[in-house]
PDB file of N, CA and C in Angstrom:
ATOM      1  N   UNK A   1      10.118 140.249  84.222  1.00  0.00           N
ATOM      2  CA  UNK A   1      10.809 139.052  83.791  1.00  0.00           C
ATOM      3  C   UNK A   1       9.777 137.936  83.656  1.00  0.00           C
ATOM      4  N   UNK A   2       9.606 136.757  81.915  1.00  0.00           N
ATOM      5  CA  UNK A   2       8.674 136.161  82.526  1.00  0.00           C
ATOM      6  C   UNK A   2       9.228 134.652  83.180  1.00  0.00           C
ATOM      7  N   UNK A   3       8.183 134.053  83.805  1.00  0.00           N
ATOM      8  CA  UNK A   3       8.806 132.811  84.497  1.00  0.00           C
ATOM      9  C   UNK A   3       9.616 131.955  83.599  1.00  0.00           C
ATOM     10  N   UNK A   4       9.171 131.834  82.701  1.00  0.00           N
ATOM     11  CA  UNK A   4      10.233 131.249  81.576  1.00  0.00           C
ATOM     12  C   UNK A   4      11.874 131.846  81.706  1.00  0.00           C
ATOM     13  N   UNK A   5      12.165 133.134  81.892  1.00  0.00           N
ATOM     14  CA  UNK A   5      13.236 133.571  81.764  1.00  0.00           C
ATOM     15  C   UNK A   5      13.796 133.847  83.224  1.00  0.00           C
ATOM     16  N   UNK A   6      12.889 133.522  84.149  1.00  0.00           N
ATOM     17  CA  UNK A   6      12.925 133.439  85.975  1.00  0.00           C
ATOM     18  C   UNK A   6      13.900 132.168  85.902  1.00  0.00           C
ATOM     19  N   UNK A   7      13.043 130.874  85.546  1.00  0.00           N
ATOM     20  CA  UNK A   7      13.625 129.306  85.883  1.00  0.00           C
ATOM     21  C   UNK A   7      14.860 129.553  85.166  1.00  0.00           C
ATOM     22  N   UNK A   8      15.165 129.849  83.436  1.00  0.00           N
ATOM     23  CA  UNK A   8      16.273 129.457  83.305  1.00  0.00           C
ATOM     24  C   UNK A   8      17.234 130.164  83.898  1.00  0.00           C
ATOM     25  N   UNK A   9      17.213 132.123  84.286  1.00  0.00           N
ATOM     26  CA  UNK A   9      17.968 132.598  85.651  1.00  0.00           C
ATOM     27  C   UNK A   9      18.175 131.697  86.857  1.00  0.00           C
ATOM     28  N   UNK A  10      17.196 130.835  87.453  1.00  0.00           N
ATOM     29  CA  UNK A  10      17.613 130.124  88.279  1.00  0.00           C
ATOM     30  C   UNK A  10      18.534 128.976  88.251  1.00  0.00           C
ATOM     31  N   UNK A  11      17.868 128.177  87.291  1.00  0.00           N
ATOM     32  CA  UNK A  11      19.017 126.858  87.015  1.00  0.00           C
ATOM     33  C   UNK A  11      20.423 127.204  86.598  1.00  0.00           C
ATOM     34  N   UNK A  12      20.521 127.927  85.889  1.00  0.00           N
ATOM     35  CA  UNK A  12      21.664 129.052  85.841  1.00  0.00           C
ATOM     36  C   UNK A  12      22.741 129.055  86.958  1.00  0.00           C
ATOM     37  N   UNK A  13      22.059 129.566  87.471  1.00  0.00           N
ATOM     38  CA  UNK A  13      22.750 129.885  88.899  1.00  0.00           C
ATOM     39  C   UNK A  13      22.795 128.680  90.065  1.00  0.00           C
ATOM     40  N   UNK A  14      21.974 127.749  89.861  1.00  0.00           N
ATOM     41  CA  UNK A  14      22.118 126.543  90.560  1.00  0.00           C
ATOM     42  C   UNK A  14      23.445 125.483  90.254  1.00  0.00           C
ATOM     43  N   UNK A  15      23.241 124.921  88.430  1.00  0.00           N
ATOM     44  CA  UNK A  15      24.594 124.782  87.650  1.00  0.00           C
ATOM     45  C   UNK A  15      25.957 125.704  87.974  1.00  0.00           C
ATOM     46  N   UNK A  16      25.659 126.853  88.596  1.00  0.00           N
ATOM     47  CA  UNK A  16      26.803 127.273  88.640  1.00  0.00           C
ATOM     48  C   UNK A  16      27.432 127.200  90.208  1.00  0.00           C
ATOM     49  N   UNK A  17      26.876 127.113  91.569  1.00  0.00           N
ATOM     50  CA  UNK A  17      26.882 126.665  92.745  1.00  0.00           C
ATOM     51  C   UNK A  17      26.705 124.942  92.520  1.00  0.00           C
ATOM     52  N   UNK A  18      26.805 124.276  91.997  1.00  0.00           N
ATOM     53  CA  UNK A  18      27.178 122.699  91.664  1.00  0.00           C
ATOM     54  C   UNK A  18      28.566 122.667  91.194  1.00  0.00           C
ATOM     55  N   UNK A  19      28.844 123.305  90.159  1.00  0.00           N
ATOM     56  CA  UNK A  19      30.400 123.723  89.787  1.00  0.00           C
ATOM     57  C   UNK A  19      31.292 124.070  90.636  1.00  0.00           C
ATOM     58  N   UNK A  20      30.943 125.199  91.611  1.00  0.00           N
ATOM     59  CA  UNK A  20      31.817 125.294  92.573  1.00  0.00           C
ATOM     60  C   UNK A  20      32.006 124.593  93.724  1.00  0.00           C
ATOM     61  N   UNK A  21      30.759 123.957  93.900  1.00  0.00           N
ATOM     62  CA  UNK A  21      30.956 122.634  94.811  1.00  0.00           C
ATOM     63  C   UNK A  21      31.885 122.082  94.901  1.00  0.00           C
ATOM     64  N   UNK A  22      31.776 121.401  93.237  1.00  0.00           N
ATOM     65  CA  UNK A  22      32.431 120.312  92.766  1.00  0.00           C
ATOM     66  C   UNK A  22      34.035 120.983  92.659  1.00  0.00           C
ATOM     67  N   UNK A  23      34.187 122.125  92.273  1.00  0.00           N
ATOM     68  CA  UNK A  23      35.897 122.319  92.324  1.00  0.00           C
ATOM     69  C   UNK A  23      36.542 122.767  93.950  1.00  0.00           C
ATOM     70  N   UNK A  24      35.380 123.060  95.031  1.00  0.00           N
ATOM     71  CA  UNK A  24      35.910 123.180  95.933  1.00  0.00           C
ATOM     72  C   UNK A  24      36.392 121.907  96.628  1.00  0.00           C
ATOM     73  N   UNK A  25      35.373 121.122  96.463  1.00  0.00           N
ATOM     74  CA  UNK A  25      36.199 119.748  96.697  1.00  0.00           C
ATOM     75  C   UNK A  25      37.196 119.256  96.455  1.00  0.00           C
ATOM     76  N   UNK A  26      37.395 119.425  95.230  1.00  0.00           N
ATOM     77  CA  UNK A  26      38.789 118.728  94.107  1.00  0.00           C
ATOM     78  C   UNK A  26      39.570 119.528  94.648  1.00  0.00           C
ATOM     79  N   UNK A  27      39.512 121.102  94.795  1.00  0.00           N
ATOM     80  CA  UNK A  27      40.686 121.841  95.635  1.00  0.00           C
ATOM     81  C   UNK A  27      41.377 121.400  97.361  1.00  0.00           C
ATOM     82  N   UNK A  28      39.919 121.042  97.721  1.00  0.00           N
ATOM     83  CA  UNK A  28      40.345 120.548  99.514  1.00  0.00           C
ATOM     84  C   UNK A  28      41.088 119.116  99.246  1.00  0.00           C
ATOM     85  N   UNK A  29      40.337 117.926  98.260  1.00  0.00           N
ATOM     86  CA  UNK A  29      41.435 116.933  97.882  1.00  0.00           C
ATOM     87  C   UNK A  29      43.035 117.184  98.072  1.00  0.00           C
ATOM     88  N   UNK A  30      43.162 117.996  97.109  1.00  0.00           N
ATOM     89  CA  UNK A  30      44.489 118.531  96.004  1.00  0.00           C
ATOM     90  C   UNK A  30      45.524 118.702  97.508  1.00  0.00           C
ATOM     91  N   UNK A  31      44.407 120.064  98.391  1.00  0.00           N
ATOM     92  CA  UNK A  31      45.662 120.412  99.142  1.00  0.00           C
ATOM     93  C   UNK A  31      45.777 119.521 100.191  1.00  0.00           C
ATOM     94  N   UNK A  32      44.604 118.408 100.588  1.00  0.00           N
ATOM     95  CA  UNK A  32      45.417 117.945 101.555  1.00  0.00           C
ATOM     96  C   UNK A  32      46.120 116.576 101.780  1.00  0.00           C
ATOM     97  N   UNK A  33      46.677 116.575 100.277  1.00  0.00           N
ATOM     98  CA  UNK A  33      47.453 115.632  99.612  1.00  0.00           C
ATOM     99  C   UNK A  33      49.106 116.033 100.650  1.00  0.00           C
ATOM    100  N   UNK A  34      49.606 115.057 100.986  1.00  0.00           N
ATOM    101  CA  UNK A  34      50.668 115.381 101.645  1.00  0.00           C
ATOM    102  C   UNK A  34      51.811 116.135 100.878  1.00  0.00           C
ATOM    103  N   UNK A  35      52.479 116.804 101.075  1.00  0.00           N
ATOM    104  CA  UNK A  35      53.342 117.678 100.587  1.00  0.00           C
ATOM    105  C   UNK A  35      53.122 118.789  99.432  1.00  0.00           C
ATOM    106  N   UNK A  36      51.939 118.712  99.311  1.00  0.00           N
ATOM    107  CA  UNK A  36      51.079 119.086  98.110  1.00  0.00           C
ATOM    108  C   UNK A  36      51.706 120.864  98.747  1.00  0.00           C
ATOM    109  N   UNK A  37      51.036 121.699  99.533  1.00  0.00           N
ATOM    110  CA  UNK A  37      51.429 122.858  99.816  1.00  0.00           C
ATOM    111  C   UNK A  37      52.626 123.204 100.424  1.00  0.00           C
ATOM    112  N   UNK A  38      53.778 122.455 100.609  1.00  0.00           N
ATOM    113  CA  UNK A  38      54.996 122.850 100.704  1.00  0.00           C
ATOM    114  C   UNK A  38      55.442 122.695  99.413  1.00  0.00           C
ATOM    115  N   UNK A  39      55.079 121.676  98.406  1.00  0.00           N
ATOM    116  CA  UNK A  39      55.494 121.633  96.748  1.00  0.00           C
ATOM    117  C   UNK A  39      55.559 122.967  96.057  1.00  0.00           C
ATOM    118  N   UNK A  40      54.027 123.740  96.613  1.00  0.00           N
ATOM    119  CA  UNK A  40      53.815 125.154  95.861  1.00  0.00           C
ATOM    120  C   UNK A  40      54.613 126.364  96.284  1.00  0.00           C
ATOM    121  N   UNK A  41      54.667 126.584  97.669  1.00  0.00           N
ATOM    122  CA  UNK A  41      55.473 127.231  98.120  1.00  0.00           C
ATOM    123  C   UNK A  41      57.158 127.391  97.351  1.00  0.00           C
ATOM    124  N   UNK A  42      57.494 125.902  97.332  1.00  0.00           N
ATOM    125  CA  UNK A  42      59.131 125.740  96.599  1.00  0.00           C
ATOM    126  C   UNK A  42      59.063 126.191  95.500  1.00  0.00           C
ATOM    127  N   UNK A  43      58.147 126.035  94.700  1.00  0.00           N
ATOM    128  CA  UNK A  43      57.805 126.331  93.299  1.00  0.00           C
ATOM    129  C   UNK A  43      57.523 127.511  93.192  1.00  0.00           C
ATOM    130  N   UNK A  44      56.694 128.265  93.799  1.00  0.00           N
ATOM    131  CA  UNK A  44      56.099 129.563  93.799  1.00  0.00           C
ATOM    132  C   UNK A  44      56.471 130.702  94.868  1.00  0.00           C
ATOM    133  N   UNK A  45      57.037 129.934  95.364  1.00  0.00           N
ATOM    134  CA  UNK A  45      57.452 131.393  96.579  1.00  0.00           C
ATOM    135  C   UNK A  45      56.048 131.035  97.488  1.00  0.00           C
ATOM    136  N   UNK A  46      55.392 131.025  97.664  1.00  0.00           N
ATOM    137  CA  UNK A  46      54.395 131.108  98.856  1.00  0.00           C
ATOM    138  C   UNK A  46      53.270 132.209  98.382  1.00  0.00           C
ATOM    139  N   UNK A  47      52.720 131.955  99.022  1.00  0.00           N
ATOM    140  CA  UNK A  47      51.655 132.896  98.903  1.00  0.00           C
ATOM    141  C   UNK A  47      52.555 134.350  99.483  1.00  0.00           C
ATOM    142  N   UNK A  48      51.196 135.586  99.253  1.00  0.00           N
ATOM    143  CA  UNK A  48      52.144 136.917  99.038  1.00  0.00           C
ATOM    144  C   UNK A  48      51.414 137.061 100.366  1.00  0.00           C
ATOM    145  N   UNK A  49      52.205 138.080 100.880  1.00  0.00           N
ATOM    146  CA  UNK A  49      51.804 138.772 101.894  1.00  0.00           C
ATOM    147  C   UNK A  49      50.780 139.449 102.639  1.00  0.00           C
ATOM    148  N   UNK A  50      49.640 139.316 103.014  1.00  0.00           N
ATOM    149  CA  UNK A  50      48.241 140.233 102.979  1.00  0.00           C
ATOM    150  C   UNK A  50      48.534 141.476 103.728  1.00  0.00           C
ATOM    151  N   UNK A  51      48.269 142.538 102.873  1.00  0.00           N
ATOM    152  CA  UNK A  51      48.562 144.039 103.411  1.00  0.00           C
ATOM    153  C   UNK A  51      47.408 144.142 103.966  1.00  0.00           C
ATOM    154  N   UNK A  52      47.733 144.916 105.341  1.00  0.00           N
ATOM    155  CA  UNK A  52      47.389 145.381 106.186  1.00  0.00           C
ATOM    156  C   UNK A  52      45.542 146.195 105.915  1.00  0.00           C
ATOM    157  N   UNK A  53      45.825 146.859 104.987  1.00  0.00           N
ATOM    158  CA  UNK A  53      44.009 147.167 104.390  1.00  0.00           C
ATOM    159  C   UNK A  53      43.466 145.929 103.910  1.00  0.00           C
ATOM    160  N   UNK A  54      43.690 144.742 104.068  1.00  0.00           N
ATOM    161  CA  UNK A  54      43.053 143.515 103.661  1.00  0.00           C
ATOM    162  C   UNK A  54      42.935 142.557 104.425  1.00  0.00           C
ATOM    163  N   UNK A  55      42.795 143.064 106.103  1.00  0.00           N
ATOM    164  CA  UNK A  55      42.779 142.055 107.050  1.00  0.00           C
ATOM    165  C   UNK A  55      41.933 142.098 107.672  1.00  0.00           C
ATOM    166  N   UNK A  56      40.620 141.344 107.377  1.00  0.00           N
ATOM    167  CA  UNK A  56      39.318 141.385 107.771  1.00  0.00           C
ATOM    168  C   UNK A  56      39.599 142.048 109.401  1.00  0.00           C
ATOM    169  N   UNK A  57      38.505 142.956 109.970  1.00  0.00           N
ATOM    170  CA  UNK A  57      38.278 143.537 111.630  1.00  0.00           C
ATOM    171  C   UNK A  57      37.242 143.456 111.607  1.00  0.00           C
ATOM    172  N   UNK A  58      36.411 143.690 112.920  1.00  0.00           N
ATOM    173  CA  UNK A  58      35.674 143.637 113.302  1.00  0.00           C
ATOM    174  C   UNK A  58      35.094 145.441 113.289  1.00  0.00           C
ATOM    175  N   UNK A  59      33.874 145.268 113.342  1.00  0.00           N
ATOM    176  CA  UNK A  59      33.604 146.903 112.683  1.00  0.00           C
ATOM    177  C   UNK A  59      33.839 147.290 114.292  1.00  0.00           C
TER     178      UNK A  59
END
């Protein structure tokens, strides 16, 4: 790979961990807007159920 095509792989991927920064924030905003996650629930039913093969353990 040459460094030319190294940096723009990197900035790449930097722009893209800035993005998610930035929407994880706007998401922690959003929900901890008061009534904000009982709104979704009424609207949506709630989140679904996590089956049992999807519940993180300890090895």
């Amino acid at each position: 790979m040459s460094m030319k095509d190294y940096l723009a792989k990197v900035a790449a991927e930097k722009e893209h961990e800035n993005l998610l920064d930035t929407a994880t924030a706007a998401f922690r905003r959003a929900i901890g807007e008061p009534g904000i996650l009982d709104r979704f629930d009424a609207d949506f039913g709630g989140l679904p159920p996590v089956a049992a093969h999807e519940i993180p353990r300890a090895a």
